[in-house]
C-alpha atoms as a PDB file:
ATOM      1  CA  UNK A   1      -1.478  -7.313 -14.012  1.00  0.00           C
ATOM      2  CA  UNK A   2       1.009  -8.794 -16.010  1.00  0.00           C
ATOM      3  CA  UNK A   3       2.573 -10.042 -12.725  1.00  0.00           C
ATOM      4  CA  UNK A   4      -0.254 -11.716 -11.886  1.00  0.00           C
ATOM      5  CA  UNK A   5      -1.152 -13.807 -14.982  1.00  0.00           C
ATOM      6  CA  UNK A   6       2.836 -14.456 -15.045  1.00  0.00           C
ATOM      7  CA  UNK A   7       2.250 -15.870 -11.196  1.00  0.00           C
ATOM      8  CA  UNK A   8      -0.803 -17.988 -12.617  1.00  0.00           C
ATOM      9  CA  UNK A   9       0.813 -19.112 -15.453  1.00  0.00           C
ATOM     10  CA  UNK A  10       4.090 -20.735 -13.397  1.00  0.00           C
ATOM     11  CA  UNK A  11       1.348 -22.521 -10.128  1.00  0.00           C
ATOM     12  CA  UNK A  12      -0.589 -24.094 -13.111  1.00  0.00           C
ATOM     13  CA  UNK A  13       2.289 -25.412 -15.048  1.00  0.00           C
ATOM     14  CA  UNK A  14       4.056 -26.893 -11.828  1.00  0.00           C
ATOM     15  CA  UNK A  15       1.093 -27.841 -10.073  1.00  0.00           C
ATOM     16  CA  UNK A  16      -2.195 -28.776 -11.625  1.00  0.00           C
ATOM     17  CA  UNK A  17      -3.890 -29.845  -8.246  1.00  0.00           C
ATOM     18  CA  UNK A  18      -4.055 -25.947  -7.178  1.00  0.00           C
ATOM     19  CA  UNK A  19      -6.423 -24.723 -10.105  1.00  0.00           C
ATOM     20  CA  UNK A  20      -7.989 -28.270 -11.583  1.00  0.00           C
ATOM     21  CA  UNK A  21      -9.454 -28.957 -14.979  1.00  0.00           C
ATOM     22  CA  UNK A  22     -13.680 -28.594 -14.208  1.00  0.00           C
ATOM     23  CA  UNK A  23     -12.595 -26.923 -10.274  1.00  0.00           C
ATOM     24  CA  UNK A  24     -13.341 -28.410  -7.715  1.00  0.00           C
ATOM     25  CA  UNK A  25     -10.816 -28.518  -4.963  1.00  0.00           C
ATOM     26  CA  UNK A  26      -7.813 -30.961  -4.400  1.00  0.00           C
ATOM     27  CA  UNK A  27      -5.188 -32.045  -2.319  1.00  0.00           C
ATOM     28  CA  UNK A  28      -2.260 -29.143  -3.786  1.00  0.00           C
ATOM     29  CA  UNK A  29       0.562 -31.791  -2.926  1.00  0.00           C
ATOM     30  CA  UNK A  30      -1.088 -34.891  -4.145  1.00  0.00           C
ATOM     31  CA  UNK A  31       0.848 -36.823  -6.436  1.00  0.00           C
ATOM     32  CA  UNK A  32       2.944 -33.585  -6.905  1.00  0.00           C
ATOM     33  CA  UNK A  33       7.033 -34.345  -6.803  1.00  0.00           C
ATOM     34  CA  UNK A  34       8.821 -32.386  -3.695  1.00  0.00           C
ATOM     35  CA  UNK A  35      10.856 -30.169  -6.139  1.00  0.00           C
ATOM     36  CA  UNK A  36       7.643 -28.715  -7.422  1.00  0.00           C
ATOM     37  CA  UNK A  37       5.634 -28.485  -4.134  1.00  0.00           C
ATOM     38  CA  UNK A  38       6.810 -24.510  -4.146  1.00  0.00           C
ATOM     39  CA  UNK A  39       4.336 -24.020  -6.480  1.00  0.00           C
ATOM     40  CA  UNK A  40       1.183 -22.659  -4.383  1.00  0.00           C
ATOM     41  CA  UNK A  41      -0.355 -19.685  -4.037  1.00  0.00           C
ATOM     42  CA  UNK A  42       0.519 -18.890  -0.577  1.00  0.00           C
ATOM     43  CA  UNK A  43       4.504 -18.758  -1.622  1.00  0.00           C
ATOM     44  CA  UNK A  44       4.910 -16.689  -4.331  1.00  0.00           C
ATOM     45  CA  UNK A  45       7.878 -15.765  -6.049  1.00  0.00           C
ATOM     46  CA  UNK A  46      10.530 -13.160  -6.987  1.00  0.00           C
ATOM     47  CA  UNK A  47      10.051 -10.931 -10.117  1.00  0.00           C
ATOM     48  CA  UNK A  48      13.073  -9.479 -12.744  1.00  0.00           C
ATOM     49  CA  UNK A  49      12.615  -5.990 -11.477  1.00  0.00           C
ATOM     50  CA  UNK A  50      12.928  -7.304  -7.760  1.00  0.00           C
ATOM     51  CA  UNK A  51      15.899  -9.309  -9.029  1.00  0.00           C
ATOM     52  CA  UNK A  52      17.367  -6.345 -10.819  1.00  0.00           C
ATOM     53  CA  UNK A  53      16.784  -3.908  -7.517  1.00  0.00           C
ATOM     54  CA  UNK A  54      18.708  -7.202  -5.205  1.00  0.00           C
ATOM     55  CA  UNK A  55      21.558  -7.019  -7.441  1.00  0.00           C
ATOM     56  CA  UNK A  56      22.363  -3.556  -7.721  1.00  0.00           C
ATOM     57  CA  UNK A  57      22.237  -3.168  -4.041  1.00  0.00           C
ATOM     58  CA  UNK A  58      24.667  -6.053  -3.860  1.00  0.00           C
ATOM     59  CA  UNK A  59      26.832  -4.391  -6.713  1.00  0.00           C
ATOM     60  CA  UNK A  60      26.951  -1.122  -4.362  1.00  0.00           C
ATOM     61  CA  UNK A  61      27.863  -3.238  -0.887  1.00  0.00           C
ATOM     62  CA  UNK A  62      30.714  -4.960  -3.181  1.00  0.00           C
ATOM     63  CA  UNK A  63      32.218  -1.391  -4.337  1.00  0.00           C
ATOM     64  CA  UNK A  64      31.889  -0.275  -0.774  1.00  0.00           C
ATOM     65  CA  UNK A  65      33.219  -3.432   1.102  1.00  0.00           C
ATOM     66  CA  UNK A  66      30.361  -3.887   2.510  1.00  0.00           C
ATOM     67  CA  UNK A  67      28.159  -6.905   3.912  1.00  0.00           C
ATOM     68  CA  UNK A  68      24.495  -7.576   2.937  1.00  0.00           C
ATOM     69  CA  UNK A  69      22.164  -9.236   4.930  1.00  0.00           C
ATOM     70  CA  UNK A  70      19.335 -10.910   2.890  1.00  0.00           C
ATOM     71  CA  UNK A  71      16.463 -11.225   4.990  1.00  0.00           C
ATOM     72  CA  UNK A  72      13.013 -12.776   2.970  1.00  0.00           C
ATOM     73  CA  UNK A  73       9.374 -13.596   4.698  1.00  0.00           C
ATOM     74  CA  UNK A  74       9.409 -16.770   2.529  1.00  0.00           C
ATOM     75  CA  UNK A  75      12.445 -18.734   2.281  1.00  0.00           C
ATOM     76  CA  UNK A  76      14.859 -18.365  -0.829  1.00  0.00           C
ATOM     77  CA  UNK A  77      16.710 -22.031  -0.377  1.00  0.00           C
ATOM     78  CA  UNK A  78      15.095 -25.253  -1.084  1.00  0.00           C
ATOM     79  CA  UNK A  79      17.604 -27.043   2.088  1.00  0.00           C
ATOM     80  CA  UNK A  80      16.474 -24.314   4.240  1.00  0.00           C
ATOM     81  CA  UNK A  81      12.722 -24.721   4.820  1.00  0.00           C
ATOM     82  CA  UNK A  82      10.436 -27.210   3.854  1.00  0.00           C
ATOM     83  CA  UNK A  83       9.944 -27.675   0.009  1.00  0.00           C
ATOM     84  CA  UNK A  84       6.291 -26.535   0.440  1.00  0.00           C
ATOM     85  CA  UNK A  85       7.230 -23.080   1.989  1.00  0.00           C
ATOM     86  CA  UNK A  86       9.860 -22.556  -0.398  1.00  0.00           C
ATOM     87  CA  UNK A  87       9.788 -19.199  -2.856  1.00  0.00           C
ATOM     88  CA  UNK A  88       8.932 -19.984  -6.382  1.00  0.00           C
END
């Protein structure tokens, strides 16, 4: 899916130690910088059309006074979890 290579695209470009030049297997957080630790496949990340649904539902709780609770199986904030746990 177009999801999919998008997903493969963004782990290789951050981090090269997940899929290596000739395979293999690596250490993924070798040498890799903290802000780019994310960037494995057991995060994963949030797409546009998720994005799009999150803020319409937010639009509607504003117009109806209403409070949202966000509530995600991988954490959204970098200060909130460890960097390697973090959503991409």
């Amino acid at each position: 899916s177009p999801e999919y290579k998008l997903a493969l695209s963004l782990i290789s470009k951050n981090n090269p130690n997940v899929f290596p030049k000739g395979g293999g297997r690596r250490d993924w957080f070798q040498d890799i910088p903290k802000s780019r630790q994310r960037f494995v496949p057991f995060n994963g990340g949030i797409g546009a059309e998720q994005l799009n649904w999150l803020d319409q539902e937010l639009d509607q709780c504003c117009r109806n006074h209403q409070r949202a609770i966000i509530i995600t199986h991988v954490p959204l904030e970098p200060e909130a979890a460890s960097q390697r746990t973090v959503a991409w």
